[in-house]
Protein backbone atom coordinates (compact mmCIF):
# COMPACT_ATOMS: atom_id res chain seq x y z
CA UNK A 1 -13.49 15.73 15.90
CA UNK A 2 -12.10 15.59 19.27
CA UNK A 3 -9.48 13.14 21.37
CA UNK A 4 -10.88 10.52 23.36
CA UNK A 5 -10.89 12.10 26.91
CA UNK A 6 -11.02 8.87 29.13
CA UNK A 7 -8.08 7.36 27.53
CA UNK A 8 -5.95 9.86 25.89
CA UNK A 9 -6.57 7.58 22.65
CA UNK A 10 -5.40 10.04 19.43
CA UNK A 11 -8.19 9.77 16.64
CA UNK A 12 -5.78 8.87 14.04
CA UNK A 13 -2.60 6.87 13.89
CA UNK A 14 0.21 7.61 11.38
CA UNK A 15 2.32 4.81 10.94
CA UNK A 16 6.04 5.18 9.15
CA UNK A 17 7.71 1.64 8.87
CA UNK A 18 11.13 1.89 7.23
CA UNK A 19 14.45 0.79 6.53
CA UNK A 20 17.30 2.90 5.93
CA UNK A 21 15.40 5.42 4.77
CA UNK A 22 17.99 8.43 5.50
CA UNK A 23 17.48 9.74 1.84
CA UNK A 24 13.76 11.20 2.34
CA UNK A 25 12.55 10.83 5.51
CA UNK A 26 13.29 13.66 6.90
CA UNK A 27 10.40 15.01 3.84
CA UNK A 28 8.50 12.52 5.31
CA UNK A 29 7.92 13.33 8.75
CA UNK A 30 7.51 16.89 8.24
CA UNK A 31 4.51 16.60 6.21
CA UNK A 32 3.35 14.20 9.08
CA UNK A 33 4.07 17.44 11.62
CA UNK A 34 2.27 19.97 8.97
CA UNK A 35 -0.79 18.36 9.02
CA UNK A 36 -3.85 20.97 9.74
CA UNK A 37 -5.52 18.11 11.71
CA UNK A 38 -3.24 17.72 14.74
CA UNK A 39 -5.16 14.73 16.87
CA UNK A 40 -3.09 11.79 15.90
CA UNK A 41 0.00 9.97 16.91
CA UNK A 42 3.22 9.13 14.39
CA UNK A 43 4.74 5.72 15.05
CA UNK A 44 7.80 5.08 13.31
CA UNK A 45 8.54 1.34 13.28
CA UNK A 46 12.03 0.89 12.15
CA UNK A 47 13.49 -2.62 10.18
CA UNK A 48 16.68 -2.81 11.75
CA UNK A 49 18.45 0.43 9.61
CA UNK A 50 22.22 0.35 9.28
CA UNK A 51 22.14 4.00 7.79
CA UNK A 52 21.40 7.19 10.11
CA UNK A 53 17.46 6.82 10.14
CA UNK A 54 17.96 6.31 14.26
CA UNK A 55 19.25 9.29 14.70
CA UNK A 56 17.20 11.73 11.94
CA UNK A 57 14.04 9.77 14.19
CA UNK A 58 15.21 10.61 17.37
CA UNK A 59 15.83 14.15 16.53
CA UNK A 60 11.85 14.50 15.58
CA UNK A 61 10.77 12.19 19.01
CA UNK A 62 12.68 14.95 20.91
CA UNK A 63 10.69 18.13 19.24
CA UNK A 64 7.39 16.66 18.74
CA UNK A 65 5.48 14.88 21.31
CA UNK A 66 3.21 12.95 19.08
CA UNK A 67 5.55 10.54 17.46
CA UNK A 68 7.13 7.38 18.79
CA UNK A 69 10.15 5.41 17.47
CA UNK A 70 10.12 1.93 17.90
CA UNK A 71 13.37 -0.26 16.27
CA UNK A 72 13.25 -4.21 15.34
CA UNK A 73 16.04 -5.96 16.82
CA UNK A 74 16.74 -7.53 13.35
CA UNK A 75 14.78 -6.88 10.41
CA UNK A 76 12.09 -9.36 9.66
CA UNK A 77 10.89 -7.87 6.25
CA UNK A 78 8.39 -5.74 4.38
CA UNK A 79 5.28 -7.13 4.97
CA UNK A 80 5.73 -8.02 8.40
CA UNK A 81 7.08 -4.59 9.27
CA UNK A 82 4.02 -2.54 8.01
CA UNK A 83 1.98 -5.55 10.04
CA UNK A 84 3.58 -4.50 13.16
CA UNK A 85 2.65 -0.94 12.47
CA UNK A 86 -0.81 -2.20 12.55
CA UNK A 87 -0.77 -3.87 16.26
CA UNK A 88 0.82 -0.90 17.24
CA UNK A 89 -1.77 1.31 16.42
CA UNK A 90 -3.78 3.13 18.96
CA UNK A 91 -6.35 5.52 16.93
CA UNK A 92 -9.68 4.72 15.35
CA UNK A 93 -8.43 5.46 11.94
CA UNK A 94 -4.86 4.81 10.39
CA UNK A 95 -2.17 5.20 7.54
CA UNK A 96 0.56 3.99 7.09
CA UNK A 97 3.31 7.11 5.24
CA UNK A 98 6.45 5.22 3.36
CA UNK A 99 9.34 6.93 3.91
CA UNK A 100 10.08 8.59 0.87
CA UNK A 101 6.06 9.56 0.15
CA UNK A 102 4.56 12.79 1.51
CA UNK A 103 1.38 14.21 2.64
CA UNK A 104 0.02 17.44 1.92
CA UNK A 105 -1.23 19.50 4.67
CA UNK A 106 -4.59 19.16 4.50
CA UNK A 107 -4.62 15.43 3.44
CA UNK A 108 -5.86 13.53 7.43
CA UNK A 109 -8.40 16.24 7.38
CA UNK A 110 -9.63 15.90 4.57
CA UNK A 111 -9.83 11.98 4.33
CA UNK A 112 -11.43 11.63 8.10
CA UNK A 113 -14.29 14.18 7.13
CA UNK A 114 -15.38 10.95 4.64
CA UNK A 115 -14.82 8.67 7.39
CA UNK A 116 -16.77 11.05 10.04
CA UNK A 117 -19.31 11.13 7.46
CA UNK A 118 -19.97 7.92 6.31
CA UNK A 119 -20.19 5.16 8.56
CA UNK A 120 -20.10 2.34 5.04
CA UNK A 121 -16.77 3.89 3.99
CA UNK A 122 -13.40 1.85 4.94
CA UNK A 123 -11.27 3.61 3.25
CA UNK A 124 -10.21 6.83 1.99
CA UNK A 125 -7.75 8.06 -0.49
CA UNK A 126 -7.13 10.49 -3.21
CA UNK A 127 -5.39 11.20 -6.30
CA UNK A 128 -1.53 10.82 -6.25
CA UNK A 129 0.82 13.42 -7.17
CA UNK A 130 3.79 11.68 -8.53
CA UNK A 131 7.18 13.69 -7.85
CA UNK A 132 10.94 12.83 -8.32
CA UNK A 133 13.59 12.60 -6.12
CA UNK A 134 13.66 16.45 -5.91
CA UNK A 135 9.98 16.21 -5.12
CA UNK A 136 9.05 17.95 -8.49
CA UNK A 137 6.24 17.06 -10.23
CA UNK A 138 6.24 14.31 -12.62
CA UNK A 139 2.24 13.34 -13.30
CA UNK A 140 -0.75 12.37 -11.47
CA UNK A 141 -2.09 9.44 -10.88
CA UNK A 142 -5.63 8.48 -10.96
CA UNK A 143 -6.16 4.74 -9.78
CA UNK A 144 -9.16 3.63 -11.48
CA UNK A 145 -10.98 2.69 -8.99
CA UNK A 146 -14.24 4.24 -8.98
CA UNK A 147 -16.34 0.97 -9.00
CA UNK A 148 -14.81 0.47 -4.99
CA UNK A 149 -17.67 2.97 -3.68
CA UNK A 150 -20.19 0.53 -5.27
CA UNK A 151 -23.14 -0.77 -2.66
CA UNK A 152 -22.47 -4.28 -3.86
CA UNK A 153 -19.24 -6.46 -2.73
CA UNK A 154 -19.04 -8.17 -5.76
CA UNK A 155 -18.74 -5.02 -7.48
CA UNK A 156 -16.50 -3.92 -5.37
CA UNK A 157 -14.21 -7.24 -5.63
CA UNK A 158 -14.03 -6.68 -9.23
CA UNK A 159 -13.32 -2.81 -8.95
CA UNK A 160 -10.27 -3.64 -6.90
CA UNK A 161 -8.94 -7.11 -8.98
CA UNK A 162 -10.08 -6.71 -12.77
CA UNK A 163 -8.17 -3.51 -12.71
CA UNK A 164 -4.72 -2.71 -13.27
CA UNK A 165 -3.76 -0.37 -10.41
CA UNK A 166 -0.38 0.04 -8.38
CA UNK A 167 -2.13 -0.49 -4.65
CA UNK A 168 -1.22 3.45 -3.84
CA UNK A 169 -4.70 3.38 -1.88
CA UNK A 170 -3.27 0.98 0.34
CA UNK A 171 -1.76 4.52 1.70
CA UNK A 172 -5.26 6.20 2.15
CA UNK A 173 -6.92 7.04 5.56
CA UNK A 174 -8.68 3.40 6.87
CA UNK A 175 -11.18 2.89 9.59
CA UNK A 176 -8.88 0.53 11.83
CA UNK A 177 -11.30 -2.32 12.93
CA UNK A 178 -11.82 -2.85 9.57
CA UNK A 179 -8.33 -3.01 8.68
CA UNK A 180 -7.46 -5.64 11.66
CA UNK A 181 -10.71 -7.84 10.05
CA UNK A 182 -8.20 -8.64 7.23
CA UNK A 183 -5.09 -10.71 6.99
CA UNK A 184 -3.20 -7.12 6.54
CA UNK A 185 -0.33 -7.95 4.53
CA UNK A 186 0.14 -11.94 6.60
CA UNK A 187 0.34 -13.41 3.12
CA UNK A 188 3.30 -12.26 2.95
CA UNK A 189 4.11 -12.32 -0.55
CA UNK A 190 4.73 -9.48 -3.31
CA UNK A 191 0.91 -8.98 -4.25
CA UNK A 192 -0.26 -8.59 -0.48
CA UNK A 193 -1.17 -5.44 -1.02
CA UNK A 194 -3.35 -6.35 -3.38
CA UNK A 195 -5.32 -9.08 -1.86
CA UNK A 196 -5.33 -6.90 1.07
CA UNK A 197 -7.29 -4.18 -0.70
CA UNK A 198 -9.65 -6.54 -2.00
CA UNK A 199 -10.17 -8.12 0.97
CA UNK A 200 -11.20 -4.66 2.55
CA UNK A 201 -13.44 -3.90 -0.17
CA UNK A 202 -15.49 -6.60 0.60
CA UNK A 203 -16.04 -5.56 4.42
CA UNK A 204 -16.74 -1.49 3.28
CA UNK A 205 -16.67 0.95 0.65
CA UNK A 206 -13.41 2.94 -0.64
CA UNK A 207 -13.37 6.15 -1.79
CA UNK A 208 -10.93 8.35 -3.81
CA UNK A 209 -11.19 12.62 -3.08
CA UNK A 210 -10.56 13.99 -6.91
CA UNK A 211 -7.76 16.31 -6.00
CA UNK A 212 -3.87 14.73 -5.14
CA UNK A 213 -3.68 15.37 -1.69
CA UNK A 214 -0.63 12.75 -1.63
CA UNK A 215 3.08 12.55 -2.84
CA UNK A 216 4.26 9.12 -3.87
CA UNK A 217 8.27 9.87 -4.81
CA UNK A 218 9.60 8.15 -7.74
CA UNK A 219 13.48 7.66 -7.61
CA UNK A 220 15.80 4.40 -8.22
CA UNK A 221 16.32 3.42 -4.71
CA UNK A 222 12.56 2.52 -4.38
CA UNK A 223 11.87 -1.39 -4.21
CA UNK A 224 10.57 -1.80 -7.37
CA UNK A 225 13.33 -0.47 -9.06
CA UNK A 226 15.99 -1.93 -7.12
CA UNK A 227 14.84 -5.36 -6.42
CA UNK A 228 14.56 -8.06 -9.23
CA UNK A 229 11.18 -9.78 -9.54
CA UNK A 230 12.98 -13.16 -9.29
CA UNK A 231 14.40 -12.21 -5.85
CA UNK A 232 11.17 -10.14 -4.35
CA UNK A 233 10.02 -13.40 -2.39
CA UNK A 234 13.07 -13.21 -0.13
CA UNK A 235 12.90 -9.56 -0.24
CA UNK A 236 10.02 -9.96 1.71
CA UNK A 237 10.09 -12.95 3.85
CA UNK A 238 13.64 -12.61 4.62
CA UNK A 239 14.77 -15.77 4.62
CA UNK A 240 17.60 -17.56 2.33
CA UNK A 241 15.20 -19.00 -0.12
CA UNK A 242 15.72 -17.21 -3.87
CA UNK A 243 12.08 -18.71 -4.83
CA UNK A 244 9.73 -17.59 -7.35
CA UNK A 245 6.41 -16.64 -5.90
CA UNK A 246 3.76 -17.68 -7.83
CA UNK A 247 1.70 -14.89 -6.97
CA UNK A 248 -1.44 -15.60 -9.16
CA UNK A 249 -2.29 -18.41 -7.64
CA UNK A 250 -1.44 -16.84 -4.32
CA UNK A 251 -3.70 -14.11 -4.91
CA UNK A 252 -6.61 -16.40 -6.42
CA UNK A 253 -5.97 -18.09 -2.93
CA UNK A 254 -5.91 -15.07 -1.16
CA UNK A 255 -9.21 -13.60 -2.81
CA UNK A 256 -11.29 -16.83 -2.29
CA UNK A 257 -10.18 -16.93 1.57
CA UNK A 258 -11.84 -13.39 1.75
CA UNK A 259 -14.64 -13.62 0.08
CA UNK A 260 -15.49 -16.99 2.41
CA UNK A 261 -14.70 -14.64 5.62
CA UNK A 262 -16.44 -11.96 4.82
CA UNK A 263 -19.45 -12.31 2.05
CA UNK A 264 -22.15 -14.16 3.93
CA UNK A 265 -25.02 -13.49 1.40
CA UNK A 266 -25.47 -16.54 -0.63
CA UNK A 267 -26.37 -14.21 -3.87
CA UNK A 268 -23.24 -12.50 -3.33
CA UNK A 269 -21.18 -15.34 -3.05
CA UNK A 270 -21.87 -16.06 -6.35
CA UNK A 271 -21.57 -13.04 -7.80
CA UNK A 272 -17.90 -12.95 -6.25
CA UNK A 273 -17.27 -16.06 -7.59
CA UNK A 274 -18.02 -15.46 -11.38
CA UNK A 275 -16.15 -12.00 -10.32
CA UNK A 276 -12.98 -13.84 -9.26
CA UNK A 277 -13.78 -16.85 -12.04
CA UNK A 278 -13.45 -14.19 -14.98
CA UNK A 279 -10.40 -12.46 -13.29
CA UNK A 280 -8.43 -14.62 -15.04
CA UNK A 281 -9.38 -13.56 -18.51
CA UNK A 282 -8.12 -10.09 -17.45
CA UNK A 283 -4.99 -8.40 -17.19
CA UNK A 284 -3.37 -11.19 -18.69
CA UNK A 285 -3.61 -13.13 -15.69
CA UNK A 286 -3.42 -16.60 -17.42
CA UNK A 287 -0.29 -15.45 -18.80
CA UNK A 288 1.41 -14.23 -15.65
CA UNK A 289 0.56 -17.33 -14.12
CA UNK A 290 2.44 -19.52 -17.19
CA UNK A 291 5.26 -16.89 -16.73
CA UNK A 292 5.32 -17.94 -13.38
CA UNK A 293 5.08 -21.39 -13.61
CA UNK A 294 8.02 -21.73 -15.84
CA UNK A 295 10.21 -19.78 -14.01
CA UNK A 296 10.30 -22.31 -11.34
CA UNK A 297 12.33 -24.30 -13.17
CA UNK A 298 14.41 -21.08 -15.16
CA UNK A 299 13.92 -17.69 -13.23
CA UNK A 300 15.32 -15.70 -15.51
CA UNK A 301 12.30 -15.94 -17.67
CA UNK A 302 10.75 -13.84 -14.95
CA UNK A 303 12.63 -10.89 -14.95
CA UNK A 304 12.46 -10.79 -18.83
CA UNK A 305 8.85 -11.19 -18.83
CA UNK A 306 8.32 -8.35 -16.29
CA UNK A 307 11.02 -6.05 -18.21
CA UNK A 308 8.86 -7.03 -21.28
CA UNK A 309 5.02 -6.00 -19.67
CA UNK A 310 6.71 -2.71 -18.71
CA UNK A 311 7.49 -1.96 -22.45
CA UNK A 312 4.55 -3.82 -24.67
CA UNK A 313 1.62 -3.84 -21.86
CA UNK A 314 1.39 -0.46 -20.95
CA UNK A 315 0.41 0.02 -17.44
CA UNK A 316 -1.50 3.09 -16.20
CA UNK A 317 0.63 3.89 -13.69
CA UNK A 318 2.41 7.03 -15.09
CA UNK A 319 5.34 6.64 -13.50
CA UNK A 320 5.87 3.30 -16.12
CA UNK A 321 4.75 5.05 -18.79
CA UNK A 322 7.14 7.59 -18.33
CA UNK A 323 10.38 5.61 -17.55
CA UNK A 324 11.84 6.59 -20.49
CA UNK A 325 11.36 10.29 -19.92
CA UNK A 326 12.25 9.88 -15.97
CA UNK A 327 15.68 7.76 -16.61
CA UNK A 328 16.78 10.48 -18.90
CA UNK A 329 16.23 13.60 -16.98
CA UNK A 330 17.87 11.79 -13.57
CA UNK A 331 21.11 11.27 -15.35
């Protein structure tokens, strides 16, 4: 795999959005700089930090030509950060690398060889090696997703939204056309990522590589910790509304507006319909979306019902599972 000589263009783009993210990025970055494959560009696309993430930043612009540090004037929230990352974006593939996640070395290698390899692919990513705030191991995370690599988009669609997964594939390797064909995360709401991922399933194939070739750090300071679910809609739109976000029928929304972009046989329309038609009769959908509903009017009911599905509807995602276990050794 080789740079493109008429234009410079790197083959890959590594995108880092963040916001005050002095505690780990420094981790970060250097398993950016480790990588065995070298032909890519790091653009760091910072919120508007208050804390010393400028300066850490600079220090890596100055020893590595490859990365550039661009800075919001004011910070204009989650979803639209990553967005930006995503217009910014010069290579033929992409990632985007949170600022307290890590890469192992071989990890771009190993996901372009899919992509270099098979033109139907979209996206690549791999199992997740879950770590703590030290960076020592915790678990590993498998997403469940095998259905994604299916020939069918309605198989796909259901792969990605009839399973209970944690959207750390929205971190794998992605062919970048096919990334700008979706609304990114423009919906702008908690579950983009989600609808995002569906939406890309339906224009390609995704595919995990069986080995964790990617460190997602678990620690308190993390959003989903530290943010309540009644206040995640300003969290992310950062405005001075304290709404709740009815995010099932956001996503329902979001899922229908795909598959009417992007499914044009009329078979398959079908099929994604009865997929998306029976997606509330999973994953307790119907419930969320009465959760939600009421807390409109009382939003406490929110946060209790969230603190509840954590504790009687046992996710997959190990690093749930385990909270117990993980709030006990971090004290």
């Amino acid at each position: 795999m080789t740079t493109d000589r008429n234009t410079n263009r790197p083959q890959t783009t590594v995108a880092l959005p963040v916001f005050n993210g002095e505690n780990y990025i420094r981790r970060a970055l250097e398993s950016a700089v480790a990588q065995t494959y070298s032909d890519f560009e790091l653009i760091i696309v910072d919120n508007a930090s208050t804390d010393t993430t400028p300066e850490i930043c600079q220090e890596y612009v100055a020893k590595d030509s490859r990365i550039r540090y661009l800075r919001n004037e004011s910070n204009i929230g989650i979803n639209a950060n990553f967005d930006r990352c995503v217009e910014l974006a010069a290579g033929e593939y992409f990632c985007w690398l949170a600022h307290d996640d890590e890469m192992k070395p071989d990890y771009l290698a190993r996901c372009s060889r899919v992509l270099d390899d098979r033109p139907d692919v979209v996206l690549v990513h791999s199992l997740v090696q879950i770590i703590d705030e030290h960076g020592a191991r915790i678990s590993i995370y498998d997403s469940g997703l095998d259905g994604a690599d299916a020939d069918r988009p309605s198989d796909r669609l259901r792969a990605l939204t009839h399973v209970r997964h944690t959207c750390t594939a929205m971190f794998g390797l992605y062919r970048l056309e096919a990334l700008r064909r979706t609304r990114i995360l423009s919906p702008n709401h908690h579950a983009a990522d989600r609808s995002m991922l569906a939406e890309i399933s339906l224009i390609g194939k995704i595919v995990q590589i069986d080995e964790p070739l990617f460190h997602n750090r678990e620690h308190f300071n993390r959003y989903v910790r530290s943010v309540k679910p009644s206040e995640r809609a300003q969290f992310h739109q950062r405005d001075d509304s304290k709404k709740i976000e009815v995010s099932q029928l956001m996503l329902m929304q979001d899922y229908r507006l795909a598959v009417d972009k992007h499914v044009v046989d009329p078979v398959e329309i079908k099929r994604c319909k009865r997929v998306l038609r029976s997606w509330w009769f999973t994953e307790w959908n119907i419930v969320r979306l009465f959760v939600e509903l009421s807390s409109l009017h009382a939003p406490w009911i929110y946060d209790f019902a969230k603190w509840t599905s954590d504790r009687v509807i046992k996710p997959k995602h190990p690093t749930v599972t385990q909270d117990k276990e993980f709030r006990r050794s971090s004290k």
